[in-house]
Protein backbone atom coordinates (compact mmCIF):
# COMPACT_ATOMS: atom_id res chain seq x y z
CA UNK A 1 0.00 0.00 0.00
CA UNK A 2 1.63 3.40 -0.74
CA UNK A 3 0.95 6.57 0.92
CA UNK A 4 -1.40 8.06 -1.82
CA UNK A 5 -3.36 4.86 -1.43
CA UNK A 6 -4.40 5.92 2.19
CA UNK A 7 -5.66 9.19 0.70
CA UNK A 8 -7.53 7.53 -2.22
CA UNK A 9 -9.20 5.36 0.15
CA UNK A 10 -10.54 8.25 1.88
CA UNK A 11 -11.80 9.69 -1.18
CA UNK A 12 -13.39 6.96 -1.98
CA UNK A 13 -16.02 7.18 1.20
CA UNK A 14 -16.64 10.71 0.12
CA UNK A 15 -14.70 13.10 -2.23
CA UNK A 16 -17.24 15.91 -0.88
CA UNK A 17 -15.66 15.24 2.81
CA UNK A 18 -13.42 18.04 4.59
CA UNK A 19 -9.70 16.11 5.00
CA UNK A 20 -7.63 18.95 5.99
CA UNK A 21 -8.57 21.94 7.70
CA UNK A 22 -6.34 25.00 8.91
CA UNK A 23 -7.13 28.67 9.63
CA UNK A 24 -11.15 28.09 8.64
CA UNK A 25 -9.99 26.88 5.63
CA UNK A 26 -11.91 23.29 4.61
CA UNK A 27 -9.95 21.35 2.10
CA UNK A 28 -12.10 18.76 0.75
CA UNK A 29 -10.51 15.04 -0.64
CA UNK A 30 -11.23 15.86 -3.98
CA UNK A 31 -9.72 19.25 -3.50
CA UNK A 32 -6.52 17.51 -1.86
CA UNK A 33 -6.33 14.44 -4.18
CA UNK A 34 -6.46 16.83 -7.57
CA UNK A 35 -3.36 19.05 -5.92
CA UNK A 36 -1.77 16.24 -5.03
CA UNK A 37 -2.10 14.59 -8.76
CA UNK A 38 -0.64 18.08 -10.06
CA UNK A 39 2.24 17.72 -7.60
CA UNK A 40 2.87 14.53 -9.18
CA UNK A 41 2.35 15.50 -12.97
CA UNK A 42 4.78 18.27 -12.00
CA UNK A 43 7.35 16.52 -10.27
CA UNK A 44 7.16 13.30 -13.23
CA UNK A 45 8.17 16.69 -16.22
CA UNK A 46 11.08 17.84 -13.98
CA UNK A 47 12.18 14.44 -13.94
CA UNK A 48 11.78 12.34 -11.00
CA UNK A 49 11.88 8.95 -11.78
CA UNK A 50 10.82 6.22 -9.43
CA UNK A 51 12.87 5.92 -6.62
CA UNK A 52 13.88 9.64 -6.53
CA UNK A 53 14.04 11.42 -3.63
CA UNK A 54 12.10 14.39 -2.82
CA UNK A 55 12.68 16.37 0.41
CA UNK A 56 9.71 18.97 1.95
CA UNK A 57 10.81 21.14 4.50
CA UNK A 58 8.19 22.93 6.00
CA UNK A 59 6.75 23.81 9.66
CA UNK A 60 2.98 22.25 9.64
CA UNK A 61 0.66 23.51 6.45
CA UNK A 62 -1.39 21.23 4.58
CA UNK A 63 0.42 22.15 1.07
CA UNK A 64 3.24 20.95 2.47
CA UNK A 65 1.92 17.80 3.57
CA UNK A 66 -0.69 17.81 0.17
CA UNK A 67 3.00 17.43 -1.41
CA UNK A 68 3.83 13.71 0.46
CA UNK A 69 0.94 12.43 -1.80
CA UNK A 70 2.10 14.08 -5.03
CA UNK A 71 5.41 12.35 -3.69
CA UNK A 72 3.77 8.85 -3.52
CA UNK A 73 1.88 9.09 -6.41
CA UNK A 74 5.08 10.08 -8.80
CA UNK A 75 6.87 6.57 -7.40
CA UNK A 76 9.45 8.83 -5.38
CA UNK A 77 10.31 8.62 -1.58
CA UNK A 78 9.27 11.12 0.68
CA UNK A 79 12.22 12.94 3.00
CA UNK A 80 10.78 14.90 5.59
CA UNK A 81 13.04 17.38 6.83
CA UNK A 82 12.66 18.82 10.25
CA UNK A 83 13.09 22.40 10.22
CA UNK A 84 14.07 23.00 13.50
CA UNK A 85 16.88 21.47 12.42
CA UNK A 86 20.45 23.55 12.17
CA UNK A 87 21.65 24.53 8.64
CA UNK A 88 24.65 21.94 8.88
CA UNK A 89 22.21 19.17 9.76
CA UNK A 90 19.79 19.43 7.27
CA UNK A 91 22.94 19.71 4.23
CA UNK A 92 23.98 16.65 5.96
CA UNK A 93 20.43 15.02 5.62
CA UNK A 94 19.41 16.29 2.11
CA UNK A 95 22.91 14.75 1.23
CA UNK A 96 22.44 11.61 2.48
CA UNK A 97 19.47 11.22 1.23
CA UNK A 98 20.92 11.73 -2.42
CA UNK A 99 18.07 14.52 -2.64
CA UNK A 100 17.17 15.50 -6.26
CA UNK A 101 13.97 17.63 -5.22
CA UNK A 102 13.68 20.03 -2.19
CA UNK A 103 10.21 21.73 -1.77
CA UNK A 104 9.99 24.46 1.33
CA UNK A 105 8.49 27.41 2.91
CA UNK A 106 9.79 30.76 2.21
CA UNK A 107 10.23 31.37 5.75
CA UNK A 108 13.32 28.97 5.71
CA UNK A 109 14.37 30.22 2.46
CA UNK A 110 17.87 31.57 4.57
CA UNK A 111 18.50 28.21 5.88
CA UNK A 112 17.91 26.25 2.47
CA UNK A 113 20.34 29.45 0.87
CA UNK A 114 22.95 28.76 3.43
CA UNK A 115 23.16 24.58 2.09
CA UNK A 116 21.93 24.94 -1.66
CA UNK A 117 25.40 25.64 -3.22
CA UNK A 118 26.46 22.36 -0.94
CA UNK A 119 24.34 19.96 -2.66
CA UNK A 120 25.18 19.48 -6.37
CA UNK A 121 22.47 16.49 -6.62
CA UNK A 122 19.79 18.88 -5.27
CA UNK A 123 18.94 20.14 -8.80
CA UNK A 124 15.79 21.58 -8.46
CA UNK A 125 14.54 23.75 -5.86
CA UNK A 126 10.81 25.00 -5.03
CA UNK A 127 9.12 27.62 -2.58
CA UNK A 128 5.48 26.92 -1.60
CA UNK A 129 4.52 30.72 -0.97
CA UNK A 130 7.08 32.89 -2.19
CA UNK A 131 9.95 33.70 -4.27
CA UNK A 132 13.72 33.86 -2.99
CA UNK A 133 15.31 34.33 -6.67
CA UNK A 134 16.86 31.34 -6.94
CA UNK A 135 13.97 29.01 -6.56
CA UNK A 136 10.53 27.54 -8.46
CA UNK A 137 7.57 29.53 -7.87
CA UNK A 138 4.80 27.17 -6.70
CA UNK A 139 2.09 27.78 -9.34
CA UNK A 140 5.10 28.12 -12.11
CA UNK A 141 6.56 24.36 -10.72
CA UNK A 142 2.60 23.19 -10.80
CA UNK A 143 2.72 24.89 -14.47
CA UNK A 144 4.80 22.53 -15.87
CA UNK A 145 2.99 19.25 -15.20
CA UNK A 146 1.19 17.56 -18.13
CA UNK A 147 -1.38 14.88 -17.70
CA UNK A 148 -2.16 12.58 -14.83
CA UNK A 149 0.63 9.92 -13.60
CA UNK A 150 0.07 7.02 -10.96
CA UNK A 151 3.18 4.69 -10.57
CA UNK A 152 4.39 3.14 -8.28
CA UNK A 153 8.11 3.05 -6.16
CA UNK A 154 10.43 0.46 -6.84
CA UNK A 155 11.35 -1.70 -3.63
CA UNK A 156 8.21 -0.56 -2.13
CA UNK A 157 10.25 2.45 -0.44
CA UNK A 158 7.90 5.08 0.92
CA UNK A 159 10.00 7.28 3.44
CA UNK A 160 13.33 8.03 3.98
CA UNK A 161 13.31 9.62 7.54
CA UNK A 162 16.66 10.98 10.00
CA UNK A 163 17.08 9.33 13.34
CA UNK A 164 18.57 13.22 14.06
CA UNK A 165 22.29 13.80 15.34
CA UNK A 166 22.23 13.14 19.25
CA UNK A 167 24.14 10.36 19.28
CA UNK A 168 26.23 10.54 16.07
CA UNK A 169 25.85 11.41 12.33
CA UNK A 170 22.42 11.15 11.55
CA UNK A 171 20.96 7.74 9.78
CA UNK A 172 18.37 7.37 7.02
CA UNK A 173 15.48 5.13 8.16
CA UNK A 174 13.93 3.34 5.15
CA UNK A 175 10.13 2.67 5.67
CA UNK A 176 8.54 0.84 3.10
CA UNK A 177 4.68 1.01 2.26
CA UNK A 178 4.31 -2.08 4.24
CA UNK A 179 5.44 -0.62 7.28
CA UNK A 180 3.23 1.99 7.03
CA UNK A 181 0.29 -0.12 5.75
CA UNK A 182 1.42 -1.97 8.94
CA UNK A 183 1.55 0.76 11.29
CA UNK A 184 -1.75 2.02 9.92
CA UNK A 185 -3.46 -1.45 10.44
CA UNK A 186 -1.92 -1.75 13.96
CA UNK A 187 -3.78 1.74 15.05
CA UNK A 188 -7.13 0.53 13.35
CA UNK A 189 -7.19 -2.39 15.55
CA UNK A 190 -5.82 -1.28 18.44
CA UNK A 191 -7.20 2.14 19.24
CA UNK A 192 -11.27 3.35 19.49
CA UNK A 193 -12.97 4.62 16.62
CA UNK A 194 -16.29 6.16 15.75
CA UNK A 195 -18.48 3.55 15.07
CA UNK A 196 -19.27 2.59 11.91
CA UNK A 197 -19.57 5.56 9.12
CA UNK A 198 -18.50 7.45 11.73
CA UNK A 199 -15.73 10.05 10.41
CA UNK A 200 -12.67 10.76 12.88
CA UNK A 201 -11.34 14.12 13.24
CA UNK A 202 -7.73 14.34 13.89
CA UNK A 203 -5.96 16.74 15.76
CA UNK A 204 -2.58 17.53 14.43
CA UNK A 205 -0.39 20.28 16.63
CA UNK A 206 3.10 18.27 17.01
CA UNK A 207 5.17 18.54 13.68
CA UNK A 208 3.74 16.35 10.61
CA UNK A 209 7.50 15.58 10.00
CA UNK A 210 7.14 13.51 13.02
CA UNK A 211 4.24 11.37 14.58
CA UNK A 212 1.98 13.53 14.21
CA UNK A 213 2.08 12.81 10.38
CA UNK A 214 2.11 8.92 9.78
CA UNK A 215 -0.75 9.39 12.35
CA UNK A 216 -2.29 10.78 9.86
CA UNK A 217 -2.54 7.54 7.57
CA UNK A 218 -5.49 5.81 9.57
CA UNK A 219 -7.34 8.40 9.56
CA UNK A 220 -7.76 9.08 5.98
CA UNK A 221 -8.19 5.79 5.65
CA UNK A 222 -11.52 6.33 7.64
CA UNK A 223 -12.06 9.27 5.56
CA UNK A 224 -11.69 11.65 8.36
CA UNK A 225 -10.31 15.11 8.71
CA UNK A 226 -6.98 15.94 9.66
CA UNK A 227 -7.12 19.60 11.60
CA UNK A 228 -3.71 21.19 11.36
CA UNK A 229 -2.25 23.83 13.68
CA UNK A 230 0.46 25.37 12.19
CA UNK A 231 2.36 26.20 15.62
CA UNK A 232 2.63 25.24 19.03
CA UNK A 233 0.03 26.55 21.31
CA UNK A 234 -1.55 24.67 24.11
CA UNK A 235 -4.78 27.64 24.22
CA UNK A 236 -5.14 27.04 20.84
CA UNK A 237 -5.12 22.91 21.37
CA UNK A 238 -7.92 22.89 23.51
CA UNK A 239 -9.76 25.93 21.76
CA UNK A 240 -9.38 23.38 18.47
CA UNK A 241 -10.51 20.48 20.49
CA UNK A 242 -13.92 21.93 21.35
CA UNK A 243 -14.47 23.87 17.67
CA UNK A 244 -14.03 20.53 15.76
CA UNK A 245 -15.01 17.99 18.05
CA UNK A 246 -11.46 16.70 17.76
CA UNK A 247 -11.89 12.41 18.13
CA UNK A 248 -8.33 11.74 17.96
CA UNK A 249 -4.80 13.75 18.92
CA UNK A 250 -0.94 12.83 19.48
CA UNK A 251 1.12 15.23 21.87
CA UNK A 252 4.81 13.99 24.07
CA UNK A 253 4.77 14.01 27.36
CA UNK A 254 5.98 17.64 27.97
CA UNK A 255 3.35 19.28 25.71
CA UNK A 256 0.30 16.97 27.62
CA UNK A 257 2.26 18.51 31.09
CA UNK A 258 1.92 21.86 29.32
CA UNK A 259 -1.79 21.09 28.80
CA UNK A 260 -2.28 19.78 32.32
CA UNK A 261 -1.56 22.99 33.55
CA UNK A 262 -3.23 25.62 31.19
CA UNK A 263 -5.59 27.47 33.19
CA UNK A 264 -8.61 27.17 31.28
CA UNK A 265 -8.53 23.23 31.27
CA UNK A 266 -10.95 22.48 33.83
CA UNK A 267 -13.67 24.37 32.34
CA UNK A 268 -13.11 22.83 28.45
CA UNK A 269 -15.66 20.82 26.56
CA UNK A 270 -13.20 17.44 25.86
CA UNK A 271 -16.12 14.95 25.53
CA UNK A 272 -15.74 14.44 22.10
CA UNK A 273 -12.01 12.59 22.27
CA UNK A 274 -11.73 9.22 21.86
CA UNK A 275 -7.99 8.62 21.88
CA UNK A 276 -5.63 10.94 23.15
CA UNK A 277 -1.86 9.15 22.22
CA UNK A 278 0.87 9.95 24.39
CA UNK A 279 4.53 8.64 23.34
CA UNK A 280 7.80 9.25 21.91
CA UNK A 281 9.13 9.80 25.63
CA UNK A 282 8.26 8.00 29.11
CA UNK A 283 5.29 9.95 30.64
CA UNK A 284 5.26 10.67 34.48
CA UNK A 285 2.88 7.76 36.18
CA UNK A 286 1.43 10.42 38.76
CA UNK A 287 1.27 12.57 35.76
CA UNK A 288 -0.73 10.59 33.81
CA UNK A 289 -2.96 9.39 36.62
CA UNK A 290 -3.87 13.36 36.56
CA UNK A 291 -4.95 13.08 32.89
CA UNK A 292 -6.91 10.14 33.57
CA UNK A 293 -9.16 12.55 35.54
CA UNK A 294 -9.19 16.08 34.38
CA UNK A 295 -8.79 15.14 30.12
CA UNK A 296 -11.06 11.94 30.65
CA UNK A 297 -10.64 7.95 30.48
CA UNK A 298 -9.50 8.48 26.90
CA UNK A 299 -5.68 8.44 26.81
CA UNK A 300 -3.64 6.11 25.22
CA UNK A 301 -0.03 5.54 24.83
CA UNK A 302 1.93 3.28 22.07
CA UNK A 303 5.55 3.05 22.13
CA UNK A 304 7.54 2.70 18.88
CA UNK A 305 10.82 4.11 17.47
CA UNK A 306 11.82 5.45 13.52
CA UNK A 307 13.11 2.18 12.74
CA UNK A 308 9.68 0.42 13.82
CA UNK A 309 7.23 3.44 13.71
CA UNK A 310 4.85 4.15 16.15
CA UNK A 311 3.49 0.59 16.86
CA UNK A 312 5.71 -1.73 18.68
CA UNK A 313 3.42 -1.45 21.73
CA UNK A 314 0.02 -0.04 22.34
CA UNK A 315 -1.98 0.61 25.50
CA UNK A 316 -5.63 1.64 24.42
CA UNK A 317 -7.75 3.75 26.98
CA UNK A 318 -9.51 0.83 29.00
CA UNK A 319 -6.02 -0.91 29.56
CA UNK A 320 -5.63 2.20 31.32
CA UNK A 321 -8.14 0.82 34.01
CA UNK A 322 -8.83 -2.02 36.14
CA UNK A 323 -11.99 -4.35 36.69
CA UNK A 324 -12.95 -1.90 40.04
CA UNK A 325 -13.29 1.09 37.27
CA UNK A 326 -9.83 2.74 38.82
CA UNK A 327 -6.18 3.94 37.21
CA UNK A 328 -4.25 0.47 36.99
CA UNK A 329 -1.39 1.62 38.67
CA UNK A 330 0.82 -1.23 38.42
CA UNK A 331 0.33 -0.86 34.71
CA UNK A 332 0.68 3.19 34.08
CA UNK A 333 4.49 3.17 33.95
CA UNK A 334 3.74 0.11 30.88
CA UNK A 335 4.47 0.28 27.42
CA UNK A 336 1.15 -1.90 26.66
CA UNK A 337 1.11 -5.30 25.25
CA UNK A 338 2.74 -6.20 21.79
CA UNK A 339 0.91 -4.41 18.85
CA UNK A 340 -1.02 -7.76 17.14
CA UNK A 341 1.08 -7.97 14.20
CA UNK A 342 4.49 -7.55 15.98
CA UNK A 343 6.68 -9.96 18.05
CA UNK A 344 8.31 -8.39 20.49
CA UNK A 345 11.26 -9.91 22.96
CA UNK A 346 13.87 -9.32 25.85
CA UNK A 347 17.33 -10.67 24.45
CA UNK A 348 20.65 -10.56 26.58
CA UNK A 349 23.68 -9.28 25.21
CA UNK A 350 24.51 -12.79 23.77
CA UNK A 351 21.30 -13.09 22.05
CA UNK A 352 19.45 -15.21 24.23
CA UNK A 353 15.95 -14.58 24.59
CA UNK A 354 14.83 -13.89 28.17
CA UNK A 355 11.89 -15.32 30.21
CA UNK A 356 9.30 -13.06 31.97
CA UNK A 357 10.67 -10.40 34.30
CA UNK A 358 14.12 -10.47 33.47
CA UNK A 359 15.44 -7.24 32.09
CA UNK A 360 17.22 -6.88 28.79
CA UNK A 361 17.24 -5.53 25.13
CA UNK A 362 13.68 -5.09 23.91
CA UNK A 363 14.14 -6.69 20.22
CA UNK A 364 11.42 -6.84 17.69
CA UNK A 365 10.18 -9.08 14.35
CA UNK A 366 7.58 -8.27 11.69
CA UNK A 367 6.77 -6.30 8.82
CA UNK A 368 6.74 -3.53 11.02
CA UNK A 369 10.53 -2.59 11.05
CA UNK A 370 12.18 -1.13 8.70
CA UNK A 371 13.77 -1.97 5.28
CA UNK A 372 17.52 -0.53 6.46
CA UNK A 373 19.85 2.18 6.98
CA UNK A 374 20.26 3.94 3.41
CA UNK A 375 23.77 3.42 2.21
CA UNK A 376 24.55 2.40 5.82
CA UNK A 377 24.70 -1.58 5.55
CA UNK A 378 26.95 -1.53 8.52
CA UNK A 379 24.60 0.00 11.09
CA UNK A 380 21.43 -2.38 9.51
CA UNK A 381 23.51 -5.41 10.09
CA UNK A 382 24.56 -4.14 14.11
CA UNK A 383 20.79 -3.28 14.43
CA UNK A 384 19.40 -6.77 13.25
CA UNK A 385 21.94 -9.30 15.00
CA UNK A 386 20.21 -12.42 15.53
CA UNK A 387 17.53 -12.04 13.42
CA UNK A 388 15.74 -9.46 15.65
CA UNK A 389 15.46 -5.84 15.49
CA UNK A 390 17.53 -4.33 18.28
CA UNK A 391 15.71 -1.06 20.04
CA UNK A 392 18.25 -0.42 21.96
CA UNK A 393 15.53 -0.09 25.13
CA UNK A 394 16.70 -2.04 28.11
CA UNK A 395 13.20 -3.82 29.35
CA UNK A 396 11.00 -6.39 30.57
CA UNK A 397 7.90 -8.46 29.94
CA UNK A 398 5.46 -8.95 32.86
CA UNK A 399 3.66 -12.58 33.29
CA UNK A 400 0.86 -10.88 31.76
CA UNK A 401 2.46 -9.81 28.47
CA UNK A 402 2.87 -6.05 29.71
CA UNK A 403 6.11 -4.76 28.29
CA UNK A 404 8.14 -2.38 30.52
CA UNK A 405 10.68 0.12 29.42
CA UNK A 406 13.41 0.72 31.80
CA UNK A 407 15.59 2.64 30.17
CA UNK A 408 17.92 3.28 27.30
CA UNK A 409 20.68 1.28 26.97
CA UNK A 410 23.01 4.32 26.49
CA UNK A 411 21.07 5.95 29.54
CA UNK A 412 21.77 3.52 32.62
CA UNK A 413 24.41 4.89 35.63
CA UNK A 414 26.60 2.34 37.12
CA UNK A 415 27.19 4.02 40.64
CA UNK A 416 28.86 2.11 43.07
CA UNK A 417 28.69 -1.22 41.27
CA UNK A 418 25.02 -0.69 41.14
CA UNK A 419 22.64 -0.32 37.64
CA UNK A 420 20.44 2.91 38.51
CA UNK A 421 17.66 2.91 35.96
CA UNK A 422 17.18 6.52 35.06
CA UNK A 423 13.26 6.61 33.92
CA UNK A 424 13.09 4.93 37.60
CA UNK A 425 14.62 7.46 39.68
CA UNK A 426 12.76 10.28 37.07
CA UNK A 427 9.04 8.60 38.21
CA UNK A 428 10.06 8.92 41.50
CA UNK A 429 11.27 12.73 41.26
CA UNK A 430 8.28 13.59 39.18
CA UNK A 431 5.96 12.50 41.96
CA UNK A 432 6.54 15.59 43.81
CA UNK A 433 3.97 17.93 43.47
CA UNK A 434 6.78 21.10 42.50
CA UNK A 435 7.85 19.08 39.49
CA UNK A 436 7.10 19.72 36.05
CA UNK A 437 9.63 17.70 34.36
CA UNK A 438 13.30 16.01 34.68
CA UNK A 439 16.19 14.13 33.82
CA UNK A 440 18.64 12.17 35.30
CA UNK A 441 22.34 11.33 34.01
CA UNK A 442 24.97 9.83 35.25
CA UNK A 443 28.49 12.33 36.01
CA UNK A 444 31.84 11.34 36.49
CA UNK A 445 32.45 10.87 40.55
CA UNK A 446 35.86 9.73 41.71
CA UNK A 447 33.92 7.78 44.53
CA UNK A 448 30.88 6.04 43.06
CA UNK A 449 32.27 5.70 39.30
CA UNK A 450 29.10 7.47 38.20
CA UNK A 451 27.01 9.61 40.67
CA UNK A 452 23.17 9.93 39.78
CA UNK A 453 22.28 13.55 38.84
CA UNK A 454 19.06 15.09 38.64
CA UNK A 455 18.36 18.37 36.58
CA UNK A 456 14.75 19.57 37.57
CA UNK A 457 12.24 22.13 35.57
CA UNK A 458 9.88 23.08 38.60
CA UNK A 459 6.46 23.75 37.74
CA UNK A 460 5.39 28.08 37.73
CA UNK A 461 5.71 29.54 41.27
CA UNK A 462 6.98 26.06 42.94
CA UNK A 463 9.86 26.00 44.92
CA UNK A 464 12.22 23.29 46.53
CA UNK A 465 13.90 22.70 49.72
CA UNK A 466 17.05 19.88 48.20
CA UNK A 467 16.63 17.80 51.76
CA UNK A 468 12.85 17.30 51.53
CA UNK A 469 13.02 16.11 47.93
CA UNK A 470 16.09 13.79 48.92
CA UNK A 471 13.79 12.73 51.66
CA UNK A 472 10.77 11.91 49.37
CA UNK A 473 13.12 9.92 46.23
CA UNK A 474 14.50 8.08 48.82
CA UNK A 475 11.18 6.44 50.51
CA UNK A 476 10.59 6.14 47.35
CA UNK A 477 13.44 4.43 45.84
CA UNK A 478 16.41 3.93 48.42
CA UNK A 479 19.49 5.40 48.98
CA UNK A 480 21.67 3.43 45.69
CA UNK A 481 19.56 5.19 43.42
CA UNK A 482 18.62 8.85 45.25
CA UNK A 483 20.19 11.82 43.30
CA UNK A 484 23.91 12.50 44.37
CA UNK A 485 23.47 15.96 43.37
CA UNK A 486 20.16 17.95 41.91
CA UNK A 487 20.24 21.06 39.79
CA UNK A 488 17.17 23.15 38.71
CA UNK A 489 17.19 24.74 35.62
CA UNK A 490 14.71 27.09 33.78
CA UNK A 491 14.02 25.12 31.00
CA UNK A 492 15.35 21.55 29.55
CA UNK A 493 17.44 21.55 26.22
CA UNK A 494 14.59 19.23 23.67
CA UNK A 495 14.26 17.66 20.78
CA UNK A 496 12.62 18.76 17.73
CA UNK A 497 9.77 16.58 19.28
CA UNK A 498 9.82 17.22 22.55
CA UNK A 499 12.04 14.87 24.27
CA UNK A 500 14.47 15.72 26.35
CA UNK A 501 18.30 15.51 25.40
CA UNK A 502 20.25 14.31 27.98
CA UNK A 503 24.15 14.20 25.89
CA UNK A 504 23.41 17.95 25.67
CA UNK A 505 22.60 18.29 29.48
CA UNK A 506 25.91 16.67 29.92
CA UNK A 507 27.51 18.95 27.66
CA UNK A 508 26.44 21.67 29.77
CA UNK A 509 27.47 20.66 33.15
CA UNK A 510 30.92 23.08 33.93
CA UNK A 511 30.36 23.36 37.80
CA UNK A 512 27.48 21.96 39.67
CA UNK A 513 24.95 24.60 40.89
CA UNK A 514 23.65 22.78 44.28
CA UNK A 515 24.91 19.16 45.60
CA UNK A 516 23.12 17.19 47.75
CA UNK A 517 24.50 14.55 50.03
């Protein structure tokens, strides 16, 4: 199944029917599946081939996201390209990616002007809504398409996408249509829907590049509508929510914290969600316990990575409960069970696979996971030893088939001989009422090898006495894996997503602020 399929299925239940709304403006399928066919007509006379590589890079706008389905339908691979990215990354990306087509926003005409003369395979280049100089005009690019095309990729490649540069030089995830007709199956069966005929309306605030977008598949498959907000704003979230009786949303962690405490959220209309996804980062337990209540019995989290999107996991809303009606607790700091049409194991480092409740690699099977790293064959080949795919999550699967996440592998302190879990001791710190979010890491310490450090982000108007909080981890916890030392900062350095980046919070440790013993 290719991407444009997902859209021509939704067309199918009703070309009249809104699919992508933004700024009051209704775009209908027919109205998005006839741009999208001149997208392709245009990209097939500047020739693309199949198997070409086309790049957008745009902040959300359904144009920009119109163009993924011109994309499919011309038999090239889609490259999203973050934009929040820095100049040097994105070069490094588009190159990579052996990009021949680049499509962006004028508003990151600099940044694509700063790379262009970089690329020599980037041979065409083409502003949505403006005109740099040196670029396509949209309507003359759309000009110079003649007739309709449908063909199909070779390989079945659909996406190309970056893993991003925390750990390393970025890696090119190829995603397949299978995958995503995989991931896109998964969420059908796993999350509520409206009932039959029912249409689902869809949410979209966190970047299309991201979740937020291959979210998007299901739902046109439905024929619903895809509501996009083209920044940031947690107001504007819940104003959207009650306007278009939003079914369906994604948001990280942080941004659902952000929501938690707007000051208008107890008095917002929310019965008309569904399925409110939380993922790409480990959510707070007493956090989400909160969310239970004041958004409704409608969250629901699924765990997946790039290399295995979205799906490796899912925890619908009533697996949020228990048979007395009441937050599972033992369950809330779960992944969920194993998505239906994944396998999912704990291996040990020699690649034996572990029994219930013993804790190692999280590895998965199934036409779920990705094709490869492009023009990496090394990294593939590390990243499916033994016939699995390695995740490089350190975890466990309950008697009940509950997978838990401990940690990243790359993440875990050795203090004193001991393994300190960091998403452990970060459930226990953000159990305290003052705060908003964390992160532990482990520092050098001549004594313990690694000492466990905590850098807080208090919520507005908290503050926090360093002895109580010691006090509270450590009922918690014990002593092994209570914070050595605890900073609070003003903000934590993020992803383009939302997660938090813990190599750059140990880049920016000089001198410690405040040390507790």
């Amino acid at each position: 199944m290719r991407l444009i399929d997902h859209l021509d299925k939704g067309a199918s239940l009703g070309a009249d029917a809104p699919c992508l709304v933004c700024d009051g403006e209704v775009r209908t399928y027919g109205e998005v599946r006839e741009l999208g066919d001149r997208i392709a007509a245009a990209l097939v006379a500047d020739g693309v081939e199949p198997g070409d590589r086309v790049a957008v890079l745009s902040a959300n706008d359904p144009t920009a996201f119109t163009c993924v389905f011109g994309i499919s339908r011309a038999g090239a691979v889609w490259c999203p390209v973050n934009p929040r990215n820095e100049a040097a990354e994105n070069r490094e990306l588009l190159d990579l990616f052996e990009c021949s087509v680049l499509i962006f926003q004028a508003s990151f005409a600099p940044l694509v002007d700063a790379i262009r003369h970089d690329l020599p395979g980037l041979r065409t280049l083409v502003c949505l809504d403006g005109d740099p100089g040196w670029a396509l005009g949209w309507e003359t690019f759309l000009s110079r398409g003649q007739g309709p095309v449908d063909r199909a990729c070779p390989d079945d490649v659909a996406m190309i996408v970056g893993t991003g540069g925390t750990t390393g030089r970025p890696k090119g995830v190829v995603l397949t249509g299978t995958n995503i007709e995989t991931m896109t199956a998964i969420t059908l069966m796993s999350y509520p829907w409206p009932a039959a005929g029912g249409r689902p309306t869809y949410l979209a605030l966190a970047p299309l590049t991201h979740a937020a977008g291959v979210l998007c598949f299901p739902v046109l498959c439905r024929g619903g509508s895809v509501v996009v907000m083209r920044s940031p704003d947690v107001g504007g979230f819940l104003d959207h929510v009650e306007q278009h009786r939003v079914t369906h949303t994604f948001l990280p962690p942080t941004l659902i914290y952000m929501v938690l405490d707007h000051p208008s959220l107890d008095g917002r209309d929310l019965s008309s969600l569904q399925c409110f996804w939380y993922g790409a980062a480990p959510m707070s337990v007493a956090r989400l316990e909160e969310a239970l209540t004041r958004i409704g019995p409608v969250m629901a989290q699924l765990f997946g990575q790039t290399e295995a999107p979205m799906m490796i996991s899912t925890m619908p809303p009533e697996d949020h409960f228990g048979t007395d009606g009441r937050p599972a607790r033992d369950r809330l700091s779960s992944a969920g069970r194993p998505s239906p049409l994944v396998t999912v194991a704990v291996m040990d480092d020699g690649g034996r696979l572990l029994g219930p409740g013993e804790r190692g690699e999280i590895v998965v099977r199934g036409s779920l996971v990705m094709r490869g790293y492009h023009r990496n064959p090394e990294a593939t080949a590390e990243a499916s030893a033994h016939g699995w795919h390695h995740t490089g999550d350190i975890g466990y699967l309950d008697d009940d088939g509950f997978l838990f996440i401990v940690d990243r592998a790359k993440d875990m302190v050795i203090t004193g001989g001991f393994n300190v879990y960091s998403s452990e001791v970060e459930q226990a710190l953000m159990a305290h009422p003052a705060v908003a979010d964390c992160a532990v890491v482990g520092l050098p310490d001549d004594k313990w090898g690694e000492r466990v450090t905590a850098v807080l982000q208090l919520r507005p108007g908290a503050t926090l006495d360093d002895a109580e909080l010691t006090s509270f981890v450590k009922a918690r916890i014990g002593s092994v894996k209570t914070p050595k030392q605890i900073e609070i900062w003003p903000d934590l350095p993020r992803s383009k997503i939302g997660k938090v980046l813990k190599a750059e919070i140990k880049k920016q440790f000089v001198t410690p602020r405040r040390t507790s013993s």
